[in-house]
Protein backbone atom coordinates (compact mmCIF):
# COMPACT_ATOMS: atom_id res chain seq x y z
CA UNK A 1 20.68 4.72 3.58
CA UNK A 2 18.86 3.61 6.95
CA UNK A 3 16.83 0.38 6.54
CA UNK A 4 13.52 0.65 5.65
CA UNK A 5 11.22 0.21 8.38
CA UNK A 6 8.75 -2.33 9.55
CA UNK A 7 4.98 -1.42 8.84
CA UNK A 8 1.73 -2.76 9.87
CA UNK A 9 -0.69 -1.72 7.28
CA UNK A 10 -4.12 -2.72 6.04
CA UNK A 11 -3.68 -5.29 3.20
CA UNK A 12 -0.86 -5.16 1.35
CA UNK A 13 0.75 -4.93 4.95
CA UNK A 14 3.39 -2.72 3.46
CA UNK A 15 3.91 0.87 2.82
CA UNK A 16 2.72 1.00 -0.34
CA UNK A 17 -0.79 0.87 1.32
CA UNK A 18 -0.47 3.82 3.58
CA UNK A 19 -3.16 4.98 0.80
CA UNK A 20 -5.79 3.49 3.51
CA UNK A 21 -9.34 2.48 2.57
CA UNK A 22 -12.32 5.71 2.98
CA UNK A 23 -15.32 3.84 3.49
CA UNK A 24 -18.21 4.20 0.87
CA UNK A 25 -20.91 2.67 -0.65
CA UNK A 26 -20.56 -0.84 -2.27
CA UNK A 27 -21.88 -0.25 -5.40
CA UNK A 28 -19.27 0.97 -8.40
CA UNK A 29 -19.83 4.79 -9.06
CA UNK A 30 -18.63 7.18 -11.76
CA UNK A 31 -16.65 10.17 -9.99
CA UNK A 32 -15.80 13.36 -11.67
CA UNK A 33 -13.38 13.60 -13.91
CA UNK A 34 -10.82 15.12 -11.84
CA UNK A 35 -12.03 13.46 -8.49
CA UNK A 36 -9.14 11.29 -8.56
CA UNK A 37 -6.47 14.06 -9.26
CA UNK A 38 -7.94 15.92 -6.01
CA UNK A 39 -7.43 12.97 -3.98
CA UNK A 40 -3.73 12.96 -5.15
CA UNK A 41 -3.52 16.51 -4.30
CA UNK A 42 -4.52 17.01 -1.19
CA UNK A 43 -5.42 13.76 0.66
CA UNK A 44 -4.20 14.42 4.17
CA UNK A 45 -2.65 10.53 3.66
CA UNK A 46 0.59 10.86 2.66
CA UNK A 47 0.07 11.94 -1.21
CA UNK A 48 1.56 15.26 -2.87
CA UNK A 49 0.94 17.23 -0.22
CA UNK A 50 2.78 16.41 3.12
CA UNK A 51 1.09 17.32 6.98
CA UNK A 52 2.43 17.53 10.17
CA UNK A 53 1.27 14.17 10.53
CA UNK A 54 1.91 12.36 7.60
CA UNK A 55 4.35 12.34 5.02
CA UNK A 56 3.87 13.70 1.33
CA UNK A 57 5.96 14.64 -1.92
CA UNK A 58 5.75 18.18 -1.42
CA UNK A 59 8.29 17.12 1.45
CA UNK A 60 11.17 15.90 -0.53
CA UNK A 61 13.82 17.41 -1.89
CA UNK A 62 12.60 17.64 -5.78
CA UNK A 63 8.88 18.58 -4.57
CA UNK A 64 5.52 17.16 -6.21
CA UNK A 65 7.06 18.55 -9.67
CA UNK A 66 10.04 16.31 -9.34
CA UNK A 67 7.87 13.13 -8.89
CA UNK A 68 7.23 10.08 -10.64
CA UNK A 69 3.77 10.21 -12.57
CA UNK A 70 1.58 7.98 -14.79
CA UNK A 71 2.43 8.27 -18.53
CA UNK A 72 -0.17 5.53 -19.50
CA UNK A 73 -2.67 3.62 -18.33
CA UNK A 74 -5.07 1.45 -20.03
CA UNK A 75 -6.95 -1.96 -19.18
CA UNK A 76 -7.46 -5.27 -21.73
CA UNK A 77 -9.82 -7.64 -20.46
CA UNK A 78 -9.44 -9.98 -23.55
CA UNK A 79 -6.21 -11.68 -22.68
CA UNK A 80 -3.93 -8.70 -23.65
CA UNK A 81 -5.08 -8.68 -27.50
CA UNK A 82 -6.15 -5.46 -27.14
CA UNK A 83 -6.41 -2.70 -24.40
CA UNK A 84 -9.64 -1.37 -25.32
CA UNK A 85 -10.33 0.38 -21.89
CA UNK A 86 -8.56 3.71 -21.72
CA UNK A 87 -7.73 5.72 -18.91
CA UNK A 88 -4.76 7.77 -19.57
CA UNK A 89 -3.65 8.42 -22.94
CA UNK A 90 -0.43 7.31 -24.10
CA UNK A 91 0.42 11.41 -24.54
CA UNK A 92 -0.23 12.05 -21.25
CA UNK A 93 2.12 14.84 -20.46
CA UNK A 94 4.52 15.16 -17.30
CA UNK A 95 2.65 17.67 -15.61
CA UNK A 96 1.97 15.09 -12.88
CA UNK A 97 -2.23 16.68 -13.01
CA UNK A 98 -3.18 13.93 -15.18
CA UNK A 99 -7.58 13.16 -14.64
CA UNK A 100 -9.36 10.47 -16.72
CA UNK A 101 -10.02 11.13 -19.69
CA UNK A 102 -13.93 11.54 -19.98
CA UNK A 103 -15.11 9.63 -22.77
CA UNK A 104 -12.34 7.30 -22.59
CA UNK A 105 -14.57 4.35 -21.91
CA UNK A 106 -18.22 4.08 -23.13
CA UNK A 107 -18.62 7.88 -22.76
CA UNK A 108 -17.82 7.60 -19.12
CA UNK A 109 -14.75 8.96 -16.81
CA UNK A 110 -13.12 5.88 -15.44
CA UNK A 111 -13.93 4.71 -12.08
CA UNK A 112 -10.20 3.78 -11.40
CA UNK A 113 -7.38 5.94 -10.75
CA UNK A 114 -3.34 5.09 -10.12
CA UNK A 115 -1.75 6.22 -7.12
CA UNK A 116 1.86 7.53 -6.42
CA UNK A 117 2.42 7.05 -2.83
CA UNK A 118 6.16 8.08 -1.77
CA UNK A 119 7.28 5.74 0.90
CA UNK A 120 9.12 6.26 3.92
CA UNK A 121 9.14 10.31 2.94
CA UNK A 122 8.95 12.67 5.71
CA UNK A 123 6.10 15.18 6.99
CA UNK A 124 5.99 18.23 8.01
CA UNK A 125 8.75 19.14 10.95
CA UNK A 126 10.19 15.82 10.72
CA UNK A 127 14.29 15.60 9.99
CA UNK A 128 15.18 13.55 7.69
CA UNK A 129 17.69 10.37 9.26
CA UNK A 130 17.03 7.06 10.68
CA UNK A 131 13.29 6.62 9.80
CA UNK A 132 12.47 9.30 6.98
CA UNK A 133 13.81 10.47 3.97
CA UNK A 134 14.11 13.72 1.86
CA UNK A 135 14.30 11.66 -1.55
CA UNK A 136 12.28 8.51 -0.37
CA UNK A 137 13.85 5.46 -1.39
CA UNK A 138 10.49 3.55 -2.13
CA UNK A 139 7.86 4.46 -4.81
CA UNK A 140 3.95 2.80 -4.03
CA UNK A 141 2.09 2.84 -7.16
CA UNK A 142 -1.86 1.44 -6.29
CA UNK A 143 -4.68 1.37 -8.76
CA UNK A 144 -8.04 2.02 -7.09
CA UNK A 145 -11.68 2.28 -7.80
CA UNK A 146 -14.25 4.90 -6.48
CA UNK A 147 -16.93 3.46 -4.52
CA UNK A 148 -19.22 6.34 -4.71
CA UNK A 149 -17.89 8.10 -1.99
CA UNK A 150 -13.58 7.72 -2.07
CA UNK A 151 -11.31 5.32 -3.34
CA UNK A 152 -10.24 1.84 -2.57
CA UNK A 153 -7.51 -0.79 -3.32
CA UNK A 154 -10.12 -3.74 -2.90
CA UNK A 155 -11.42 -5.19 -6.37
CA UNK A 156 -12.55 -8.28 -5.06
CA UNK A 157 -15.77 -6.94 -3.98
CA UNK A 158 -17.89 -3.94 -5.42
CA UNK A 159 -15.79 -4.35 -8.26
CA UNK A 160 -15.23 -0.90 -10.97
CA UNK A 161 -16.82 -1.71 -13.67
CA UNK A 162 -15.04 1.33 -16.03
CA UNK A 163 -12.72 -0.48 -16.51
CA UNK A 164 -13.44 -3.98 -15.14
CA UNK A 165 -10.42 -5.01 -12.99
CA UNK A 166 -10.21 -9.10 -12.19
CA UNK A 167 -7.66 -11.32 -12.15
CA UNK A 168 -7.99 -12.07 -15.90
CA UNK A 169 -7.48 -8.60 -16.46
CA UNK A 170 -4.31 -7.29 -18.32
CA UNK A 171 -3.17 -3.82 -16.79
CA UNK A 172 -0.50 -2.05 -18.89
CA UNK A 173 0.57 0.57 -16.65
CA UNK A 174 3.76 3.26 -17.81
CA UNK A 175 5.27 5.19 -15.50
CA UNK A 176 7.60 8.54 -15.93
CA UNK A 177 9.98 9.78 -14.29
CA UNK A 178 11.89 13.23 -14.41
CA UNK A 179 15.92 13.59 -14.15
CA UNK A 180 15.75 14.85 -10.61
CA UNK A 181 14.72 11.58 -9.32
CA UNK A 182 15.25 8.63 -11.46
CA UNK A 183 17.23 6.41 -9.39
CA UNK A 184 15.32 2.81 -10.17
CA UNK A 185 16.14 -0.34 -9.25
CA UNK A 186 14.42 -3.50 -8.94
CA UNK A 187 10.70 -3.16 -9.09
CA UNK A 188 8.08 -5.86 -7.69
CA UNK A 189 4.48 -6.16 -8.61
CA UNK A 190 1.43 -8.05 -7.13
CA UNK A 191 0.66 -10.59 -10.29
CA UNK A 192 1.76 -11.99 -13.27
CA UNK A 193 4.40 -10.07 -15.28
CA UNK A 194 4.08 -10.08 -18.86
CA UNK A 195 6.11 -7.60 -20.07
CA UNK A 196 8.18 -4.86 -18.66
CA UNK A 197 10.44 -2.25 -20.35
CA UNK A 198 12.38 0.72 -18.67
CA UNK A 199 14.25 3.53 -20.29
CA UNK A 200 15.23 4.84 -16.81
CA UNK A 201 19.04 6.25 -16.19
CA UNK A 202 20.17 8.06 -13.16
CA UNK A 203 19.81 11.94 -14.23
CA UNK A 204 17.60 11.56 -17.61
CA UNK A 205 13.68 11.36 -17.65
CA UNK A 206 12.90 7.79 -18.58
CA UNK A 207 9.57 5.41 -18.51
CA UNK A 208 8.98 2.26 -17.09
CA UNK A 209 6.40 0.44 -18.63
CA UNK A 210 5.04 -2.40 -17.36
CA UNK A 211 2.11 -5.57 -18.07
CA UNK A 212 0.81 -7.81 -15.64
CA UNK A 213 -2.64 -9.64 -14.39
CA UNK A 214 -3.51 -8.51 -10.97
CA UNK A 215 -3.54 -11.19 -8.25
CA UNK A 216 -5.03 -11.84 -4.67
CA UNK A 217 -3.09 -11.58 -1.82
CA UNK A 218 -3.99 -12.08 2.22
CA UNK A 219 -4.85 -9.40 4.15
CA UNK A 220 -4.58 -8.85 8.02
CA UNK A 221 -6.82 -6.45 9.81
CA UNK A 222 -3.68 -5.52 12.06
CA UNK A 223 -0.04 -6.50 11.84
CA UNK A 224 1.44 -8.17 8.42
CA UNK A 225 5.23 -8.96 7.56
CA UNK A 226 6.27 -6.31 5.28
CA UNK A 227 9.77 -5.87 5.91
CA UNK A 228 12.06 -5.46 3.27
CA UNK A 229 13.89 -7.15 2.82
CA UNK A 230 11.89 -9.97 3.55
CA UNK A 231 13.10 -11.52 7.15
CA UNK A 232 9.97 -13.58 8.84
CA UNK A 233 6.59 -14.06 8.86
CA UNK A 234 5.21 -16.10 11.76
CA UNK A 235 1.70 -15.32 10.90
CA UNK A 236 -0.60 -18.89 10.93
CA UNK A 237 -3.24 -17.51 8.89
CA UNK A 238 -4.63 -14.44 7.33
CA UNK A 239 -7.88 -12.75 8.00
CA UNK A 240 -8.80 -12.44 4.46
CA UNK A 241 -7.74 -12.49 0.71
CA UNK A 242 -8.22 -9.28 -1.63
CA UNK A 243 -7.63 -8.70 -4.90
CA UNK A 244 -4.81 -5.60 -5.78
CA UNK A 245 -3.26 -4.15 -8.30
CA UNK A 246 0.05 -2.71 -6.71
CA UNK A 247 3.66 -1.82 -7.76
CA UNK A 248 6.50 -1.34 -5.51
CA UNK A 249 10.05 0.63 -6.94
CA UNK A 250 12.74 0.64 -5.52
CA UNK A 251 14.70 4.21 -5.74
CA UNK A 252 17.77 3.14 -3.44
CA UNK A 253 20.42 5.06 -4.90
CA UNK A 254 22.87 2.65 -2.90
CA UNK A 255 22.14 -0.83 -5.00
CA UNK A 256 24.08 -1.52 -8.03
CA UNK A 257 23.01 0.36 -11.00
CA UNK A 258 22.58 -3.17 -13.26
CA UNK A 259 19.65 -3.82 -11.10
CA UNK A 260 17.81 -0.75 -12.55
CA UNK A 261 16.03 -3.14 -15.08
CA UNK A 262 15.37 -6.05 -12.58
CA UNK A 263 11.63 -7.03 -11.68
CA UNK A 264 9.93 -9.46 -9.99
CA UNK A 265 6.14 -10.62 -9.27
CA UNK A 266 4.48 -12.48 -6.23
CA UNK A 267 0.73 -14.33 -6.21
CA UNK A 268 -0.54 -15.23 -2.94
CA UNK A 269 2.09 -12.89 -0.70
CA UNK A 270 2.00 -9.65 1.53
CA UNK A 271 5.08 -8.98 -0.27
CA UNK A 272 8.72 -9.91 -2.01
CA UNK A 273 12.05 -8.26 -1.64
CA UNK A 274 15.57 -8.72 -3.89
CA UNK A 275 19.21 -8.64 -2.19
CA UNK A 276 21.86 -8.76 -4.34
CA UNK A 277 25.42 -9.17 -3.45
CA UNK A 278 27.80 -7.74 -7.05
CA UNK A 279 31.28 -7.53 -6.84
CA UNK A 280 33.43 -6.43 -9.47
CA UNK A 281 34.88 -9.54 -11.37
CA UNK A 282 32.83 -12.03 -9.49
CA UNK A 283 29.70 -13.45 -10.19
CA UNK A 284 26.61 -11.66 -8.53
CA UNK A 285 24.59 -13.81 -5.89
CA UNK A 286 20.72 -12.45 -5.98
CA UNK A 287 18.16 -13.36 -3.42
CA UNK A 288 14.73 -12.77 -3.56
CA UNK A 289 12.52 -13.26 -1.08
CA UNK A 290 8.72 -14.25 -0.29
CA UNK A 291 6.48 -13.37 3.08
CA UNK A 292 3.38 -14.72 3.73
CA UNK A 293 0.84 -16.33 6.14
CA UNK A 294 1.04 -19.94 6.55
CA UNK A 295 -2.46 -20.76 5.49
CA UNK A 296 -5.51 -18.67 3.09
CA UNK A 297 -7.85 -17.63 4.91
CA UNK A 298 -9.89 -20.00 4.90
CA UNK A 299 -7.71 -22.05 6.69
CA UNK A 300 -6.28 -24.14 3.50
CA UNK A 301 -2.61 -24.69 3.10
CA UNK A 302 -1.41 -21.72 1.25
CA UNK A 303 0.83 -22.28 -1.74
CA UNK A 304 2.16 -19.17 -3.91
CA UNK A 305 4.32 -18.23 -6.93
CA UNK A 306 7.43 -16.47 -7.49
CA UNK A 307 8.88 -14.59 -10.86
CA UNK A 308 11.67 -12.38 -11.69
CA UNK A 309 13.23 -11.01 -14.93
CA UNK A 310 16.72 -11.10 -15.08
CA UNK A 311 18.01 -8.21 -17.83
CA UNK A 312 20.52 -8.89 -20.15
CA UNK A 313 23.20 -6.41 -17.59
CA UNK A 314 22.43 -9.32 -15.29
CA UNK A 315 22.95 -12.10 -17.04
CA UNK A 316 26.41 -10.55 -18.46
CA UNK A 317 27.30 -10.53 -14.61
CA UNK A 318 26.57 -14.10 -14.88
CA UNK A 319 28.65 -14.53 -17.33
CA UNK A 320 26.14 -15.58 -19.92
CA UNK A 321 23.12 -13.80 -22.45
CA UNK A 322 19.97 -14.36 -22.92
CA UNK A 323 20.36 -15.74 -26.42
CA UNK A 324 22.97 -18.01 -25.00
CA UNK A 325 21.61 -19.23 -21.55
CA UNK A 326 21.83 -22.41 -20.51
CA UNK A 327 19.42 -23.11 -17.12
CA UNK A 328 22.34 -25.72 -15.47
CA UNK A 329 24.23 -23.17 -14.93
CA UNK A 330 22.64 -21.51 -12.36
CA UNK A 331 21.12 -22.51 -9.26
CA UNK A 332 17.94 -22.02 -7.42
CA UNK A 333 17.72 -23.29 -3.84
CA UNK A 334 15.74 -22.46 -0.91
CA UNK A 335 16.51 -21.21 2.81
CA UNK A 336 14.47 -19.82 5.64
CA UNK A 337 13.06 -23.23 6.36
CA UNK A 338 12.13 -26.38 4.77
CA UNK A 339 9.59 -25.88 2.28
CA UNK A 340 8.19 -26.64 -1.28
CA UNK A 341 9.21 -25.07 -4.68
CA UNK A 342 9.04 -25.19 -7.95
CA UNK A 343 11.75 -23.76 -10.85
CA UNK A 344 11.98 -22.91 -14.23
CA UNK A 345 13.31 -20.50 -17.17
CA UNK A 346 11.78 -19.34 -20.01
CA UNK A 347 13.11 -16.37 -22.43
CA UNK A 348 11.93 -12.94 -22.86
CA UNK A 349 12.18 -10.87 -25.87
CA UNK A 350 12.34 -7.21 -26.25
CA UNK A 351 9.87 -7.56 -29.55
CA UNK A 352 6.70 -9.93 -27.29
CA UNK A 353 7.86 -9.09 -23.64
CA UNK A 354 9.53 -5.36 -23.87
CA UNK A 355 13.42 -6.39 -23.18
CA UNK A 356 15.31 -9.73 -23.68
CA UNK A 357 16.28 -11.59 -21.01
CA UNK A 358 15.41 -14.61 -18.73
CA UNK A 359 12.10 -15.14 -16.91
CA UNK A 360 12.60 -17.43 -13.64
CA UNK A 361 9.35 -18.47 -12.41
CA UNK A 362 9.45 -20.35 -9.11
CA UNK A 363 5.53 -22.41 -8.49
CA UNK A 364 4.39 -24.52 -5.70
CA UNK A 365 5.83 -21.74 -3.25
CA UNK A 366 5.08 -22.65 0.62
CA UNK A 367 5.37 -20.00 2.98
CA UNK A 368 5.95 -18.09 5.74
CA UNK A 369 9.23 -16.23 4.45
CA UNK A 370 11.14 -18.32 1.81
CA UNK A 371 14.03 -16.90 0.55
CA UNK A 372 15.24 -18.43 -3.25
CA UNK A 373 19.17 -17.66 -4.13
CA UNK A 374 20.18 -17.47 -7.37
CA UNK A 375 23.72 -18.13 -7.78
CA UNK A 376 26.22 -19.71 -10.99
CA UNK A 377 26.46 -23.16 -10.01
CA UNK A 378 29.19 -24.49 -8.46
CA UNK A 379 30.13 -21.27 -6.43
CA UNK A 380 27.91 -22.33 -3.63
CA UNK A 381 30.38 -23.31 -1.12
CA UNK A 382 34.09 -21.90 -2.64
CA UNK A 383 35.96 -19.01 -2.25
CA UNK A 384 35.78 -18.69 -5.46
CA UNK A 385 33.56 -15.89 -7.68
CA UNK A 386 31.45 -17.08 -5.28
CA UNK A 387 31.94 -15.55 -2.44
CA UNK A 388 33.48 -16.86 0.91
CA UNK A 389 32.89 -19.94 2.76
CA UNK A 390 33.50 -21.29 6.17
CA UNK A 391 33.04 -24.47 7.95
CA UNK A 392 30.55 -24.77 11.11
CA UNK A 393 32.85 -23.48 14.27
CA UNK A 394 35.41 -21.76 11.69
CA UNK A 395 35.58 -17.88 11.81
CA UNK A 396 36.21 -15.56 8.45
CA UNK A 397 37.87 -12.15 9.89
CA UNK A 398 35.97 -8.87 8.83
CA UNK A 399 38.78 -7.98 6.95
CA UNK A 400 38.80 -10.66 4.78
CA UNK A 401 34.86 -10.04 4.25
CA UNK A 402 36.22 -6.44 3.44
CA UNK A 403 38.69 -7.50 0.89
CA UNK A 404 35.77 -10.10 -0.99
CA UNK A 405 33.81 -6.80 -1.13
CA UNK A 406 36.61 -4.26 -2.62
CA UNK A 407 36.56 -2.36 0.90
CA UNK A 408 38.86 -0.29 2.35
CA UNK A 409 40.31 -1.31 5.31
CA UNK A 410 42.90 1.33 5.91
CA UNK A 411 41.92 3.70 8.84
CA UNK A 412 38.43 2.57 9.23
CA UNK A 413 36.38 0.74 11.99
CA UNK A 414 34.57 -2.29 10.98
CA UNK A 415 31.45 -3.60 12.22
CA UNK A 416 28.75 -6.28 10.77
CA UNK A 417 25.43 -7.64 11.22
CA UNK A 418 24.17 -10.79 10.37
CA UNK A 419 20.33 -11.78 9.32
CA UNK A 420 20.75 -15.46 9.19
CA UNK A 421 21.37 -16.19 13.40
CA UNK A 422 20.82 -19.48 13.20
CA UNK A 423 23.59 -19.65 10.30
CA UNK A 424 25.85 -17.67 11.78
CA UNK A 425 26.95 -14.97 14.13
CA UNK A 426 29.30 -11.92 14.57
CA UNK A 427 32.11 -12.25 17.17
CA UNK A 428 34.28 -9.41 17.74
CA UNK A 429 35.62 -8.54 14.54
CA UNK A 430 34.91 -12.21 13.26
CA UNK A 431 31.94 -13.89 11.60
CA UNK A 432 31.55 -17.41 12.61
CA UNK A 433 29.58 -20.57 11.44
CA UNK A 434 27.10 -21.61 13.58
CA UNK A 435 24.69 -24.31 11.62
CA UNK A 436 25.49 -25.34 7.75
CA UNK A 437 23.44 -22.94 5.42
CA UNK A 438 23.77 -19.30 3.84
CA UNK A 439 25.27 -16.78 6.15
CA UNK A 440 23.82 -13.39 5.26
CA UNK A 441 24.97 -10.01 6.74
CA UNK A 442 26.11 -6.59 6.07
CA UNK A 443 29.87 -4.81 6.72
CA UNK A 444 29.58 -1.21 7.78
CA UNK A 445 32.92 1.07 7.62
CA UNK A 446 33.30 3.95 9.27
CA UNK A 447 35.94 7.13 9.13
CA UNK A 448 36.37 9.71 11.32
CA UNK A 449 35.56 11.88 8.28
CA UNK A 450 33.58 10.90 5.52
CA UNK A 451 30.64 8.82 4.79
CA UNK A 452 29.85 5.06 6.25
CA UNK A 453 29.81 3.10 4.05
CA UNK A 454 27.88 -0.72 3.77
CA UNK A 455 27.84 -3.42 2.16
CA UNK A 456 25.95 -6.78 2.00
CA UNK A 457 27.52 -10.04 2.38
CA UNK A 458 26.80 -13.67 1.51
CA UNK A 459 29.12 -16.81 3.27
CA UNK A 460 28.79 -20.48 2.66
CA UNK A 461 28.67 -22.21 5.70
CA UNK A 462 29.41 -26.27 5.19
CA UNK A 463 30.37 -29.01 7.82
CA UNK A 464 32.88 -29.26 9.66
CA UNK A 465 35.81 -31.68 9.84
């Protein structure tokens, strides 16, 4: 698939928020009960139904019927001891018409509503290719409240109050998905994570069900850094901070399948992204990535925090379980500039946290666009299960990157990009080491006939001599 592109959105500064913001009163109102479900229908902002303008899922290849939709969704404002405040019952069906139920909460239809935006879909007389796709390789889910007049993502100020959302608030949010598009992958989340299960399986309906406490995160009236994945953010400051309630999936049919039950949180950040480099009978290297402005917005040194669930299918590509894990053996360390961090493990169990497996939790984050790899320690500079390494000066051939990544070389032409050009750089068919750090790139082979296929790359670059 193309790479996703660039945005520059309100907020969230990434697609996810194409949802916009329809001005309103301040004051919290009580719509009707299927006021929300119209919205979803016809909003002419890239919802079900797609324009000539903007892109919708009526526009893909499965159509609105073949979309994800919310299963459950219900609100605890007690710590999590009990979700009290219903919105969608845990029978909703997979119609994808789902309204608030009307005396869910005090009598009252809820004044917040989840959102399924596709992202990077095409509209109406656009061909899908470079910058749109017929089965879009993002999902956007975004909780808002009605103001009295349309719906917003902001809950920091004219807060719903059916449910109340703050950041002490415990969302448990499920989300379904039908066979003809159930392609997940790695799944990030503005908050805290506190549990997160996923039946989902290429081809099969499955649910994704997922906990967490909503977070603020800064806000830029124009521009943001919401690549994916995440490359730089030389923003100084943000205009503002807001308080969302957001989930990103990932539907790229092209990642590894063991990803499918990966997830990962951010506080403080426009937005995180995961790269993974897995090769057959090597040890995976994963890294996740962080954008954000340098300092709040009011002018403070901003500092953020960082978690990810690693499954048990990616801990067995480690090598290891999450019964069995032992922290030393894998390694956390930072690139993309100098900055502070924080690491450390704890388990998960299916019984308290939906699936077992290892919670990383990186604190004391510094920004602009940290990136954290996770690798088995002691592969960081070998050719080992590693990956490839290469002293500063010292050129690796494309073919050998080929051969680390199970490529075929026979009657193809090779090409590769790098992301890291301070690390290293592509000449001819050659990458070579430019400054000691983590080369990053991607190999691209083509046929005459058939499809190109690439593949992500990871090469230690140490000192020379």
């Amino acid at each position: 698939m193309p790479p996703l592109r660039r945005f520059s959105a309100v907020a969230i500064a990434t697609a996810l928020m194409v949802l916009g913001v329809i001005a309103g009163s301040a004051s919290a109102a009580i719509p009707s009960a299927t006021a929300g479900q119209t919205e979803q229908a016809t909003s002419s902002r890239g919802l079900d139904q797609a324009s000539g303008t903007s892109w919708g899922w009526s526009n893909t290849t499965f159509g609105v019927a073949g979309r994800p939709y919310i299963k459950a969704l219900s609100v605890s404002n007690d710590g999590g001891a009990t979700f009290t405040d219903l919105v969608v019952a845990d029978s909703a069906g997979a119609s994808n018409g789902w309204a608030p139920t009307a005396a869910s909460i005090g009598g009252q239809v809820s004044d917040v509503y989840a959102f399924i935006t596709p992202t990077n879909g095409c509209s109406v007389g656009q061909a899908p290719g470079g910058s749109c796709y017929a089965q879009p390789n993002r999902v956007g889910i975004s909780l808002m409240r009605y103001d009295g007049v349309g719906w917003d993502h902001n809950f920091t100020t004219g807060a719903s109050i059916n449910p109340a959302i703050t950041e002490n608030s415990v969302i448990d949010l499920a989300v379904g998905f039908h066979a003809e598009y159930s392609t997940l992958r790695w799944s990030w989340v503005n908050g805290v994570p506190s549990y997160w299960q996923t039946t989902v399986s290429p081809l099969a309906d499955g649910v994704a069900r997922i906990r967490f406490s909503p977070k603020t995160m800064p806000v830029m009236t124009s521009g943001g850094c919401s690549q994916i994945p995440v490359n730089t953010c030389d923003i100084a400051q943000a205009d503002s901070e807001q308080l969302e309630a957001a989930l990103l999936l990932s539907m790229d049919n092209t990642l590894d399948a063991s990803l499918s039950g990966a997830l990962f949180g951010t506080t403080s950040a426009f937005i995180g992204s995961l790269e993974a480099q897995i090769v057959q009978g090597q040890a995976p290297v994963l890294t996740y990535g962080v954008a954000a402005p340098h300092n709040l917005a009011n002018g403070t040194l901003r500092i953020g925090t960082f978690y990810a669930f690693l499954p048990q299918a990616v801990l067995t590509l480690f090598g290891t379980s999450g019964g069995a894990f032992d922290p030393a053996i894998l390694s956390v360390s930072r690139t993309g500039g100098d900055g502070t961090f924080t690491p450390a493990w704890t388990s998960w169990t299916a019984g308290a946290n939906g699936m077992d497996g290892q919670f990383l939790t990186i604190s004391n984050i510094s920004f602009s666009a940290p990136k954290f790899v996770v690798q088995r320690r002691g592969s960081e500079g070998s050719t080992g299960k590693g990956g490839l390494a290469i002293k500063v000066g010292k050129k690796v051939t494309l073919k050998q990157i080929a051969g680390l990544l199970k490529m075929s070389t026979k009657g193809v032409k090779m090409s590769a990009k790098v992301s890291t050009p301070k690390i290293c750089k592509v000449v001819g068919q050659s990458v070579k080491g430019v400054k000691v750090g983590t080369c990053k790139g991607t190999l691209t082979t083509t046929r005459k006939k058939g499809k190109r296929i690439t593949k992500r790359f990871v090469i230690a670059v140490t000192k020379a001599g």
